[in-house]
N, C-alpha and C. Protein backbone atom coordinates (compact mmCIF):
# COMPACT_ATOMS: atom_id res chain seq x y z
N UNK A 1 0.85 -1.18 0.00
CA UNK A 1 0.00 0.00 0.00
C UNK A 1 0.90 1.25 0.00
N UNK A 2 0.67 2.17 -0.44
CA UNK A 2 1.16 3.39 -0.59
C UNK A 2 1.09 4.28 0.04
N UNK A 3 1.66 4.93 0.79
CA UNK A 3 1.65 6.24 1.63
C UNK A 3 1.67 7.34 1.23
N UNK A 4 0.80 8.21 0.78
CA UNK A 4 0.98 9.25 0.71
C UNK A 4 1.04 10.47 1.20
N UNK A 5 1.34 11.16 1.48
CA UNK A 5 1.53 12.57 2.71
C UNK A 5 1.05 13.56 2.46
N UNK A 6 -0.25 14.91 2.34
CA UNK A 6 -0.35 16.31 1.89
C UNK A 6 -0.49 15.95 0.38
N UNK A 7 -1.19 14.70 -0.44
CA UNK A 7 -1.97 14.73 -1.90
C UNK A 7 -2.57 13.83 -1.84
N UNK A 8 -2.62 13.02 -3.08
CA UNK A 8 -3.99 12.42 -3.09
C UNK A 8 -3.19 11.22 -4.09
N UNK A 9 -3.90 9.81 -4.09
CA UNK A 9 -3.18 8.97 -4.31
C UNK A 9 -3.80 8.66 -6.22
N UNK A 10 -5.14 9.65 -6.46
CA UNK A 10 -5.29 9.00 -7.55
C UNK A 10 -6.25 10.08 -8.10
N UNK A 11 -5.85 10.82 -9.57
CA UNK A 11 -7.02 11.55 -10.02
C UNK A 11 -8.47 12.13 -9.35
N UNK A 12 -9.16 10.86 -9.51
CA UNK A 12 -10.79 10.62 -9.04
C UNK A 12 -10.75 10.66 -7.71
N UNK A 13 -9.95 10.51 -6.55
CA UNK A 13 -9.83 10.63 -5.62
C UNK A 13 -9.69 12.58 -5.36
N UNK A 14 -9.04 13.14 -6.01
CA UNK A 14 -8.33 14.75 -6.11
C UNK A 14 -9.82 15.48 -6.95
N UNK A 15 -10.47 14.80 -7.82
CA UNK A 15 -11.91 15.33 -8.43
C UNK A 15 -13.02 15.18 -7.06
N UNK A 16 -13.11 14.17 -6.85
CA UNK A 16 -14.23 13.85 -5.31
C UNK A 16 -13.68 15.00 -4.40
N UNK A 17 -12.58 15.02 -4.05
CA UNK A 17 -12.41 15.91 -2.76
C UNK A 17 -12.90 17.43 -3.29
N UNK A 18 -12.53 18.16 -4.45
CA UNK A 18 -12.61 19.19 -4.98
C UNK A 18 -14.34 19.35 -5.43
N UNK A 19 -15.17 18.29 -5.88
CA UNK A 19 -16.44 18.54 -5.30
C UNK A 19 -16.49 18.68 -4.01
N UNK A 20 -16.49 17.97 -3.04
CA UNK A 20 -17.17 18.00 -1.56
C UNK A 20 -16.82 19.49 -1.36
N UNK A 21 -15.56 19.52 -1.19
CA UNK A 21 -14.83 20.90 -1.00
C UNK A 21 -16.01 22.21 -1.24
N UNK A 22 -16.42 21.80 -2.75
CA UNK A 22 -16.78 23.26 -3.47
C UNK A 22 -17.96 22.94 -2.63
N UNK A 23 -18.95 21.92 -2.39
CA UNK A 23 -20.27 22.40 -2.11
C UNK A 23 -19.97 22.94 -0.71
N UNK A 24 -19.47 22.28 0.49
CA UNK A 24 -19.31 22.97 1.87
C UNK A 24 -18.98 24.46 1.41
N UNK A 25 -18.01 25.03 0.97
CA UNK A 25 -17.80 26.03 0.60
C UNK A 25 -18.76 26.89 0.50
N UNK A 26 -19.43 26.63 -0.92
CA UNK A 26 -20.96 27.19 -1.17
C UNK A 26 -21.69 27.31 -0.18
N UNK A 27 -22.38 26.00 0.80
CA UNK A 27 -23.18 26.08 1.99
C UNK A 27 -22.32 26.49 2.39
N UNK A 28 -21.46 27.21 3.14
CA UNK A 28 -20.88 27.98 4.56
C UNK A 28 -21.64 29.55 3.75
N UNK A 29 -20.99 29.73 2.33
CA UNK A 29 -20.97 31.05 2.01
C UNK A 29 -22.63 31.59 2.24
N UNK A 30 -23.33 30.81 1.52
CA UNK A 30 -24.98 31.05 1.71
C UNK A 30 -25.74 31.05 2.95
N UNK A 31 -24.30 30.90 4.31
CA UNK A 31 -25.23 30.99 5.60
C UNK A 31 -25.95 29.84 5.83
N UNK A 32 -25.96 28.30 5.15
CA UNK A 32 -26.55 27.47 5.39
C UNK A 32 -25.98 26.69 6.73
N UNK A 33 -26.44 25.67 7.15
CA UNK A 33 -26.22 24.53 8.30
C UNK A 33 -24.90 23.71 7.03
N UNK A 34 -23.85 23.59 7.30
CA UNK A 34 -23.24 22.65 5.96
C UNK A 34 -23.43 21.57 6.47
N UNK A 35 -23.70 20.46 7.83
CA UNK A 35 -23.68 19.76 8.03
C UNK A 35 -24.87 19.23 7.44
N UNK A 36 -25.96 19.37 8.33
CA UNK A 36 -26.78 19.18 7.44
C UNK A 36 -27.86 19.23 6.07
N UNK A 37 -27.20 20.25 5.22
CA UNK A 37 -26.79 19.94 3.91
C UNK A 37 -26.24 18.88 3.09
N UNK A 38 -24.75 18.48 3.53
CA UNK A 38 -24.68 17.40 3.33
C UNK A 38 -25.33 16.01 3.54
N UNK A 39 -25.38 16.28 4.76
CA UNK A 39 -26.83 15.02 5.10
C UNK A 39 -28.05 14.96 4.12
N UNK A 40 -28.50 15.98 3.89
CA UNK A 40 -29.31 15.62 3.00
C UNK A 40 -29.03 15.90 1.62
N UNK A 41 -28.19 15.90 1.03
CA UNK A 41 -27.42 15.19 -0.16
C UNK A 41 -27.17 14.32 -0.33
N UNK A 42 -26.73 13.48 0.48
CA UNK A 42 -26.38 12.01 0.79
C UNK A 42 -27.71 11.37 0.75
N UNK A 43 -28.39 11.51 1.43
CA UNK A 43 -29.51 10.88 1.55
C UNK A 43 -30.76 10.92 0.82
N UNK A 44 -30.40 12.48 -0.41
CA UNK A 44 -30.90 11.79 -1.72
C UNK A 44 -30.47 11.01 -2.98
N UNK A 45 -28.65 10.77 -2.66
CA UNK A 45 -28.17 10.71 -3.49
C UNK A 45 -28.23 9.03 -3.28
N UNK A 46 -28.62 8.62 -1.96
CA UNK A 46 -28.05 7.06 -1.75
C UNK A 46 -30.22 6.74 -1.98
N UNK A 47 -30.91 7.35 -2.19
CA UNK A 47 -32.68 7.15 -2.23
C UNK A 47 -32.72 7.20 -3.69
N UNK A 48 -32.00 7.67 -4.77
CA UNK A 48 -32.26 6.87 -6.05
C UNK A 48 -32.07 5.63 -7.01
């Protein structure tokens, strides 16, 4: 297994983080709850 330190071990791994990233971002900026935002992203995304 590979260790990596301060990056990311694979493309799609460095694209996923840079979504999550942008939406918390967004919800903090809009004054939303980001936690539960995400929660319910997840939980429409895992209900289709």
């Amino acid at each position: 297994m590979l260790k990596v330190s301060g990056g990311f071990r694979s493309i799609s791994g460095a694209d996923c983080y840079a979504v999550i990233r942008s939406a918390i971002d967004t919800f903090a900026k809009q004054g939303f709850e980001v936690f539960d935002k995400l929660r319910m992203a997840l939980m429409m995304a895992y209900s289709l």
